[in-house]
C-alpha atoms as a PDB file:
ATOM      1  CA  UNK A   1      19.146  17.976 -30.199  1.00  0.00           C
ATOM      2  CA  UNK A   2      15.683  18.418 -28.742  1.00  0.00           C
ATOM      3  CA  UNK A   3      15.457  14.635 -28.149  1.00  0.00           C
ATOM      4  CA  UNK A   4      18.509  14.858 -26.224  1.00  0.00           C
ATOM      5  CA  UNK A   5      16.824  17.761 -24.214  1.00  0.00           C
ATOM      6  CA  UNK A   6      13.888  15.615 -23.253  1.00  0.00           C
ATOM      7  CA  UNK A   7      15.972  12.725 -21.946  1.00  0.00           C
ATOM      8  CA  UNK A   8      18.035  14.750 -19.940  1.00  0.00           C
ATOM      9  CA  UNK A   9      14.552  16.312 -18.637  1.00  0.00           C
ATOM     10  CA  UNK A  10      13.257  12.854 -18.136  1.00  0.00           C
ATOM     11  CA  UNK A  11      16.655  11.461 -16.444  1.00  0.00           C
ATOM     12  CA  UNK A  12      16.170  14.549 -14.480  1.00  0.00           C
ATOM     13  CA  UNK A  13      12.382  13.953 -13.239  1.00  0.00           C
ATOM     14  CA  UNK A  14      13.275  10.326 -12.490  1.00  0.00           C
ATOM     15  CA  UNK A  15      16.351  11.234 -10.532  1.00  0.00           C
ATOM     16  CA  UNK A  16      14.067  13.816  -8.365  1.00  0.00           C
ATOM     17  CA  UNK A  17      11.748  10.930  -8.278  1.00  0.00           C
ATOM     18  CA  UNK A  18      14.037   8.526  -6.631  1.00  0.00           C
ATOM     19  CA  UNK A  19      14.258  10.256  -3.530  1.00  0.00           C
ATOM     20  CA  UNK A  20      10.617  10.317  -2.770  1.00  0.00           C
ATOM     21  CA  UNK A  21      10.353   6.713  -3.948  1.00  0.00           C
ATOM     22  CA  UNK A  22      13.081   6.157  -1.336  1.00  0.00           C
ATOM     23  CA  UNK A  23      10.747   7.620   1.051  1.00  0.00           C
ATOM     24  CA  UNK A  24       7.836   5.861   0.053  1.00  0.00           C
ATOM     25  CA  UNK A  25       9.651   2.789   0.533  1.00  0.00           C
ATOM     26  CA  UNK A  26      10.342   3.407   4.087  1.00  0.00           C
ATOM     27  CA  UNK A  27       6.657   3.794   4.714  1.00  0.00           C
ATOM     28  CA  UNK A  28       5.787  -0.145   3.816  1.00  0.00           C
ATOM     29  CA  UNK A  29       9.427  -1.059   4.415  1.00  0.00           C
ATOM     30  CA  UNK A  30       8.105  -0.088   7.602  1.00  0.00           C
ATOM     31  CA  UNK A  31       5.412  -2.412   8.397  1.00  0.00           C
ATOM     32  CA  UNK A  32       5.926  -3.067   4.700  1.00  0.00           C
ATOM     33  CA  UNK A  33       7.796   0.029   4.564  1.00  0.00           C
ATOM     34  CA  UNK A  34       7.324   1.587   1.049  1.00  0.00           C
ATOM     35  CA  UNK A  35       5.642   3.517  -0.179  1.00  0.00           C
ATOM     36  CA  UNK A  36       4.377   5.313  -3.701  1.00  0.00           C
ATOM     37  CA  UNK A  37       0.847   5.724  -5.628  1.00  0.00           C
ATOM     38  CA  UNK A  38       0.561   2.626  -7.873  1.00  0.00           C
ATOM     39  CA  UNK A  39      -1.736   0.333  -8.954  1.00  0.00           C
ATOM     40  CA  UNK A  40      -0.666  -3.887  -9.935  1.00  0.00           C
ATOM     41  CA  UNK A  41      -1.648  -4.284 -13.747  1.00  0.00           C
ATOM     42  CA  UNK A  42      -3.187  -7.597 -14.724  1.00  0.00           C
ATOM     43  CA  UNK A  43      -0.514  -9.542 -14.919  1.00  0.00           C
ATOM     44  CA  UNK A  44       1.248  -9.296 -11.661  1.00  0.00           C
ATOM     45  CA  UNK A  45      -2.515  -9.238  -9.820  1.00  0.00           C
ATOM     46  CA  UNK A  46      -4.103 -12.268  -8.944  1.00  0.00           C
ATOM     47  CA  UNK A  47      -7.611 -11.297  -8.468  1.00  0.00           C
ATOM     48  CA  UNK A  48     -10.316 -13.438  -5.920  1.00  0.00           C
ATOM     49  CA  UNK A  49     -13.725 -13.053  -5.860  1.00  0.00           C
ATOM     50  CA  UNK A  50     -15.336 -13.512  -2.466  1.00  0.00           C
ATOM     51  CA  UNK A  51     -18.747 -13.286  -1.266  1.00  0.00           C
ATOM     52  CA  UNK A  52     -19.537 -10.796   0.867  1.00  0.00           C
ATOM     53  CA  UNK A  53     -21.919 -12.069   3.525  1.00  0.00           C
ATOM     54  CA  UNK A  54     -23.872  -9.150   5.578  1.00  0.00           C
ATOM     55  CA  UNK A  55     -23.910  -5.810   4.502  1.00  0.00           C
ATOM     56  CA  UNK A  56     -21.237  -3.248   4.602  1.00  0.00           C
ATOM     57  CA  UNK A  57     -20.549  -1.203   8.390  1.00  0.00           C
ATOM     58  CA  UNK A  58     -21.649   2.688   7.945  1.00  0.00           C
ATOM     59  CA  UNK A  59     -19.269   5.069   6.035  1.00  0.00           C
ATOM     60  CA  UNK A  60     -17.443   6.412   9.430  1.00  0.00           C
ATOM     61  CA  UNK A  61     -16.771   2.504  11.089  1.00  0.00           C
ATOM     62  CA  UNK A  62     -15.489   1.740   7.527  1.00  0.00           C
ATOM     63  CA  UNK A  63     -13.011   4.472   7.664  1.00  0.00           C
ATOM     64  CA  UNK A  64     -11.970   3.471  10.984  1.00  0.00           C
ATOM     65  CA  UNK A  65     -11.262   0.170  10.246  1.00  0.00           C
ATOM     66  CA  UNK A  66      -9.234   1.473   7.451  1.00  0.00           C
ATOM     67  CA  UNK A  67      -7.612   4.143   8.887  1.00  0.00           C
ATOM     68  CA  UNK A  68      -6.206   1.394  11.558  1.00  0.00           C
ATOM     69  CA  UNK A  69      -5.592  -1.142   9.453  1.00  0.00           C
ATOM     70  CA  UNK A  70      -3.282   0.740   7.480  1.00  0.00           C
ATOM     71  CA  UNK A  71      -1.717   2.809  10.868  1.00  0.00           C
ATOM     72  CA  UNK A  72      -1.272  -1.135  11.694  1.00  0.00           C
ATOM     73  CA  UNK A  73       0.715  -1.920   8.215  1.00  0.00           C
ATOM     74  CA  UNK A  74       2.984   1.689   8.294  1.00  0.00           C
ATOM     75  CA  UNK A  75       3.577   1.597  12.366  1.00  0.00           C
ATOM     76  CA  UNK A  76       7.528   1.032  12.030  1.00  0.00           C
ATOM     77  CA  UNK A  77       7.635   1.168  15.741  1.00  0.00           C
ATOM     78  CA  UNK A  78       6.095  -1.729  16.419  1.00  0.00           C
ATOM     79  CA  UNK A  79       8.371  -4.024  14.132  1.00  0.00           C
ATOM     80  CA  UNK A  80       5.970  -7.124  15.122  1.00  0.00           C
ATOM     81  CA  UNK A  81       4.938  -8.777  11.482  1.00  0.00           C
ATOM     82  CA  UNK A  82       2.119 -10.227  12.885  1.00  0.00           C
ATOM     83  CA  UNK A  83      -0.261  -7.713  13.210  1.00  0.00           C
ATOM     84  CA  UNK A  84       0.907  -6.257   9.772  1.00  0.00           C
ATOM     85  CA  UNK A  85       0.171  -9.596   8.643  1.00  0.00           C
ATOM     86  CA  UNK A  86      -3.455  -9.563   9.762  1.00  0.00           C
ATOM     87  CA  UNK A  87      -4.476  -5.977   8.183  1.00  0.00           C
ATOM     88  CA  UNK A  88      -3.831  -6.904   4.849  1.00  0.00           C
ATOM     89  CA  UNK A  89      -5.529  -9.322   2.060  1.00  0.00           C
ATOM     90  CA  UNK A  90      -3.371 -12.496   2.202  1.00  0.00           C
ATOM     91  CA  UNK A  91      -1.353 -11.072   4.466  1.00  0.00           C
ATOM     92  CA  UNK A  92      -0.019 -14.745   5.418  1.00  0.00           C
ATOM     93  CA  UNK A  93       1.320 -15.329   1.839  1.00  0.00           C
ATOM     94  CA  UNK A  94       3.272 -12.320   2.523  1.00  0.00           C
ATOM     95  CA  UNK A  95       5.596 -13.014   5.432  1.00  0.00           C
ATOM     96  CA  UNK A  96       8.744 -13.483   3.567  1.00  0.00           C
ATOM     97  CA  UNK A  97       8.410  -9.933   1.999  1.00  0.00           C
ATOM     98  CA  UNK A  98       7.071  -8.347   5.249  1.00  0.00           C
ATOM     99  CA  UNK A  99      10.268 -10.092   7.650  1.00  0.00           C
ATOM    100  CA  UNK A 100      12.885  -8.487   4.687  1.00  0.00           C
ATOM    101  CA  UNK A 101      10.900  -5.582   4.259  1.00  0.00           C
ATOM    102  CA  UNK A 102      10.470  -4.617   8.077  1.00  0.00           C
ATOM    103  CA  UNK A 103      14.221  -5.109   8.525  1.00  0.00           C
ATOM    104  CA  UNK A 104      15.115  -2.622   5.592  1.00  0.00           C
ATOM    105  CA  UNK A 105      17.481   0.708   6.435  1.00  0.00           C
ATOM    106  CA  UNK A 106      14.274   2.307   4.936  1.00  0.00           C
ATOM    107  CA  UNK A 107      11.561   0.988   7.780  1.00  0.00           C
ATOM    108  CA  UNK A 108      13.200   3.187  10.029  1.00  0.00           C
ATOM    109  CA  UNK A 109      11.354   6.326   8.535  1.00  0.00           C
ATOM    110  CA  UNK A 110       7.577   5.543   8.917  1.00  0.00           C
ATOM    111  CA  UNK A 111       5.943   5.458  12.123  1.00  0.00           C
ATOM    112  CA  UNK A 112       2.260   4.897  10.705  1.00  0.00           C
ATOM    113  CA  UNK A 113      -0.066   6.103   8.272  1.00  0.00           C
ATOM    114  CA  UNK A 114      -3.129   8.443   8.032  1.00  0.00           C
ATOM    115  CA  UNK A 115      -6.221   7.834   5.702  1.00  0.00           C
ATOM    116  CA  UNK A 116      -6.912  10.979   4.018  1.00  0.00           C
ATOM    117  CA  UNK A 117      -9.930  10.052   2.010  1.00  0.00           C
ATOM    118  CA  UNK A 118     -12.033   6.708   0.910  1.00  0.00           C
ATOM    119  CA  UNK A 119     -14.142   6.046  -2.128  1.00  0.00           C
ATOM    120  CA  UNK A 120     -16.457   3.032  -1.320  1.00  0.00           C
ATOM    121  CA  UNK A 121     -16.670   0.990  -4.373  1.00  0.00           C
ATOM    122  CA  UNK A 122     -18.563  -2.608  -5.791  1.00  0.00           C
ATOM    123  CA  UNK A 123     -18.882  -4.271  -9.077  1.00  0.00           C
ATOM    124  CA  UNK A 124     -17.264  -2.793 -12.339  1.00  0.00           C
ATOM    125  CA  UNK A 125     -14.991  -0.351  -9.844  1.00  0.00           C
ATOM    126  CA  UNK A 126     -13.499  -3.366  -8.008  1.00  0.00           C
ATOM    127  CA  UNK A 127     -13.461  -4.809 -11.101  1.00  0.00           C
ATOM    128  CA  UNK A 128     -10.785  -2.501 -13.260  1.00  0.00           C
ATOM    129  CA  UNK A 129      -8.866  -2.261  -9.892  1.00  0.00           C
ATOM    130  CA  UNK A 130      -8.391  -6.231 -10.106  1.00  0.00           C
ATOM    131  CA  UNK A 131      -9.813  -5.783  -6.841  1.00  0.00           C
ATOM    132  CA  UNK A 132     -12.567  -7.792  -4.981  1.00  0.00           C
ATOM    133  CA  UNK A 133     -16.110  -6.428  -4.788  1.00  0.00           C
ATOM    134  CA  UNK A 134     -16.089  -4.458  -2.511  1.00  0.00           C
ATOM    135  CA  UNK A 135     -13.661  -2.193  -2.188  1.00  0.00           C
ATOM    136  CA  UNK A 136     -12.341   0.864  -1.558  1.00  0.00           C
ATOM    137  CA  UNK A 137      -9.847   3.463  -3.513  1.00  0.00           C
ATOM    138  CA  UNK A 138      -7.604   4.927  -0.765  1.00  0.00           C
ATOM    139  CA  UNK A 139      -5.435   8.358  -0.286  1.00  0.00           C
ATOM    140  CA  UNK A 140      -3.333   8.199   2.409  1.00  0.00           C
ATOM    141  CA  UNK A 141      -0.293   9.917   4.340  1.00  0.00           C
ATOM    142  CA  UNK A 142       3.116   8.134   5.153  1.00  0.00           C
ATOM    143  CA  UNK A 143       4.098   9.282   8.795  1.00  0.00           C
ATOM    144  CA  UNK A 144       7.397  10.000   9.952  1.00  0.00           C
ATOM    145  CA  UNK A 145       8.630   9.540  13.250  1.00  0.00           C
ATOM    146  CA  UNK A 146       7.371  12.852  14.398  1.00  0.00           C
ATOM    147  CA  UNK A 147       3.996  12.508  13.335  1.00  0.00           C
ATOM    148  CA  UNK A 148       4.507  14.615  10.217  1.00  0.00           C
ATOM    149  CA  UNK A 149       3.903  13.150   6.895  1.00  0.00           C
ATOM    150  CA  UNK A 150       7.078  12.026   4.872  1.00  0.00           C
ATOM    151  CA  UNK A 151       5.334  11.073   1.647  1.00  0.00           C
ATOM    152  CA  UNK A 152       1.158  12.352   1.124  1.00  0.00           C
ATOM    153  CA  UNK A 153      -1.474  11.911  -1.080  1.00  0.00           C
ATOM    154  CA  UNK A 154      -0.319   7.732  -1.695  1.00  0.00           C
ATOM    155  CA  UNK A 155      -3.014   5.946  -3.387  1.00  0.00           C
ATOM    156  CA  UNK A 156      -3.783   2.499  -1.847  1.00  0.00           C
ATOM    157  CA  UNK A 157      -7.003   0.253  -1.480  1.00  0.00           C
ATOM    158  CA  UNK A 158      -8.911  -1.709   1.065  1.00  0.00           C
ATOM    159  CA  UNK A 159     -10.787  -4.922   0.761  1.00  0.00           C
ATOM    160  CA  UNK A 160     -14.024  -5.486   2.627  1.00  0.00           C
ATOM    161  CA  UNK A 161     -13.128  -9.460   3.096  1.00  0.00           C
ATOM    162  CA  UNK A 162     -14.926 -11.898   6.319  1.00  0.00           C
ATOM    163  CA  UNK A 163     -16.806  -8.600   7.571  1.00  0.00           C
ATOM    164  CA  UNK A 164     -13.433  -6.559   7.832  1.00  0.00           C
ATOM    165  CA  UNK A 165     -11.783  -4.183   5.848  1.00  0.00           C
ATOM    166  CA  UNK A 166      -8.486  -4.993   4.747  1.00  0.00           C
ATOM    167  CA  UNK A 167      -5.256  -3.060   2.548  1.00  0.00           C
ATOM    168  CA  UNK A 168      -5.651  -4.514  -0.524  1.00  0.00           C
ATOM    169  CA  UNK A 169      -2.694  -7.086  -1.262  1.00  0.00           C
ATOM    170  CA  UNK A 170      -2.208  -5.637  -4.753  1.00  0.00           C
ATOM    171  CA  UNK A 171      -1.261  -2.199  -2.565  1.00  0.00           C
ATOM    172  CA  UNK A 172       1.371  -4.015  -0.394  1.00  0.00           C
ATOM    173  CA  UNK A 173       2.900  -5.490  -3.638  1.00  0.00           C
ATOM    174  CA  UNK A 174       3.078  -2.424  -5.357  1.00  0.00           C
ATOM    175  CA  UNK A 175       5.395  -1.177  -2.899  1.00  0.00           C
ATOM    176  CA  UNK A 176       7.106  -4.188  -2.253  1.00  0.00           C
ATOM    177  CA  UNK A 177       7.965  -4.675  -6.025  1.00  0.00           C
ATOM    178  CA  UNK A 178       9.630  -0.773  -5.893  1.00  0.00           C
ATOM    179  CA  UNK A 179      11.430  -1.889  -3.097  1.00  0.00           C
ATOM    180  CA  UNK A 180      12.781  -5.138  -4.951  1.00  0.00           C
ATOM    181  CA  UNK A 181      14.074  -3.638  -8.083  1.00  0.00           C
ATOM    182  CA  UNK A 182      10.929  -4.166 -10.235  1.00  0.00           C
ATOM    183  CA  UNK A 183      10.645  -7.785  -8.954  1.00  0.00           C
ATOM    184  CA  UNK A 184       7.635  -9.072  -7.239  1.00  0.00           C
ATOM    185  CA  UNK A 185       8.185 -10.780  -4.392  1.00  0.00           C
ATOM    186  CA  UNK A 186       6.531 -13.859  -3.303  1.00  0.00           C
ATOM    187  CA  UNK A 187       3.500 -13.844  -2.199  1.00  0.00           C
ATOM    188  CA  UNK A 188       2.820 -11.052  -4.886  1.00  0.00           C
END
């Protein structure tokens, strides 16, 4: 009897879950629109090491960059894939996913993103993120089309790759692989 009380809890949570998972979706489904707090485990993360050449911009320029690149990926009213395509890791292995995503029902409900906070991180950090050195561990906002956020407190990354930071491609899959029933797309 108390089993069956904790899986009708637990089909409960999930159901209230789905909703906001629906949500998040629309905020990658919209440039990528999707959206939810998620990180790629090891198997479904292909991980590349790049040099960084230079040193890393000043704290504020590298939350700017952020901050736009991922307005850039969640701006659903600009449904151009191109520049969504740019602001993210591999972005260009990614065009399939980002041309279904962009047309979803769900892409209609995010009209950009806003960085809350950013961790700057290198080595060992990167490292159990299956991220590139260096990165960054990102909390961010969904936007609807009012300006108000529709899903808050996501937790993304950013890749410092070719002297710009990036969304981290194991971010973008995340979300895409909700919005695919569990199935990573290609490119992911």
């Amino acid at each position: 009897m108390a089993t069956n009380r904790r899986e009708q809890s637990g089909g409960r949570r999930r159901s209230a879950l789905l909703p906001a998972l629906r949500t998040a979706a629309v905020g990658l489904m919209a440039a990528l629109a999707l959206a939810a707090c998620a990180k790629t485990s090891p198997a479904t993360t292909t991980t590349t090491t790049t040099v960084v050449t230079g040193t890393l911009p000043p704290i504020s320029v590298s939350k700017t960059e952020i901050d736009s690149a991922y307005m850039t990926l969640f701006d659903l009213a600009n449904p151009a894939i191109a520049p969504k395509l740019l602001v993210v890791q591999d972005g260009s292995a990614l065009r399939a996913a980002f041309t279904k995503a962009i047309h979803s029902a769900l892409a209609k409900e995010a009209a950009g993103a806003k960085v809350e906070a950013i961790k700057i991180e290198q080595g060992a950090d990167c490292t159990k993120e299956f991220l590139p050195s260096p990165c960054a561990a990102v909390v961010y906002d969904i936007l609807g089309p009012n300006g108000k956020p529709v899903l808050t407190g996501s937790a993304g990354g950013a890749v410092f790759l070719s002297s710009k930071w990036l969304v981290a491609k194991s971010t973008i899959c995340t979300l895409l692989t909700l919005d695919n029933a569990g199935i990573p797309p290609t490119g992911c």
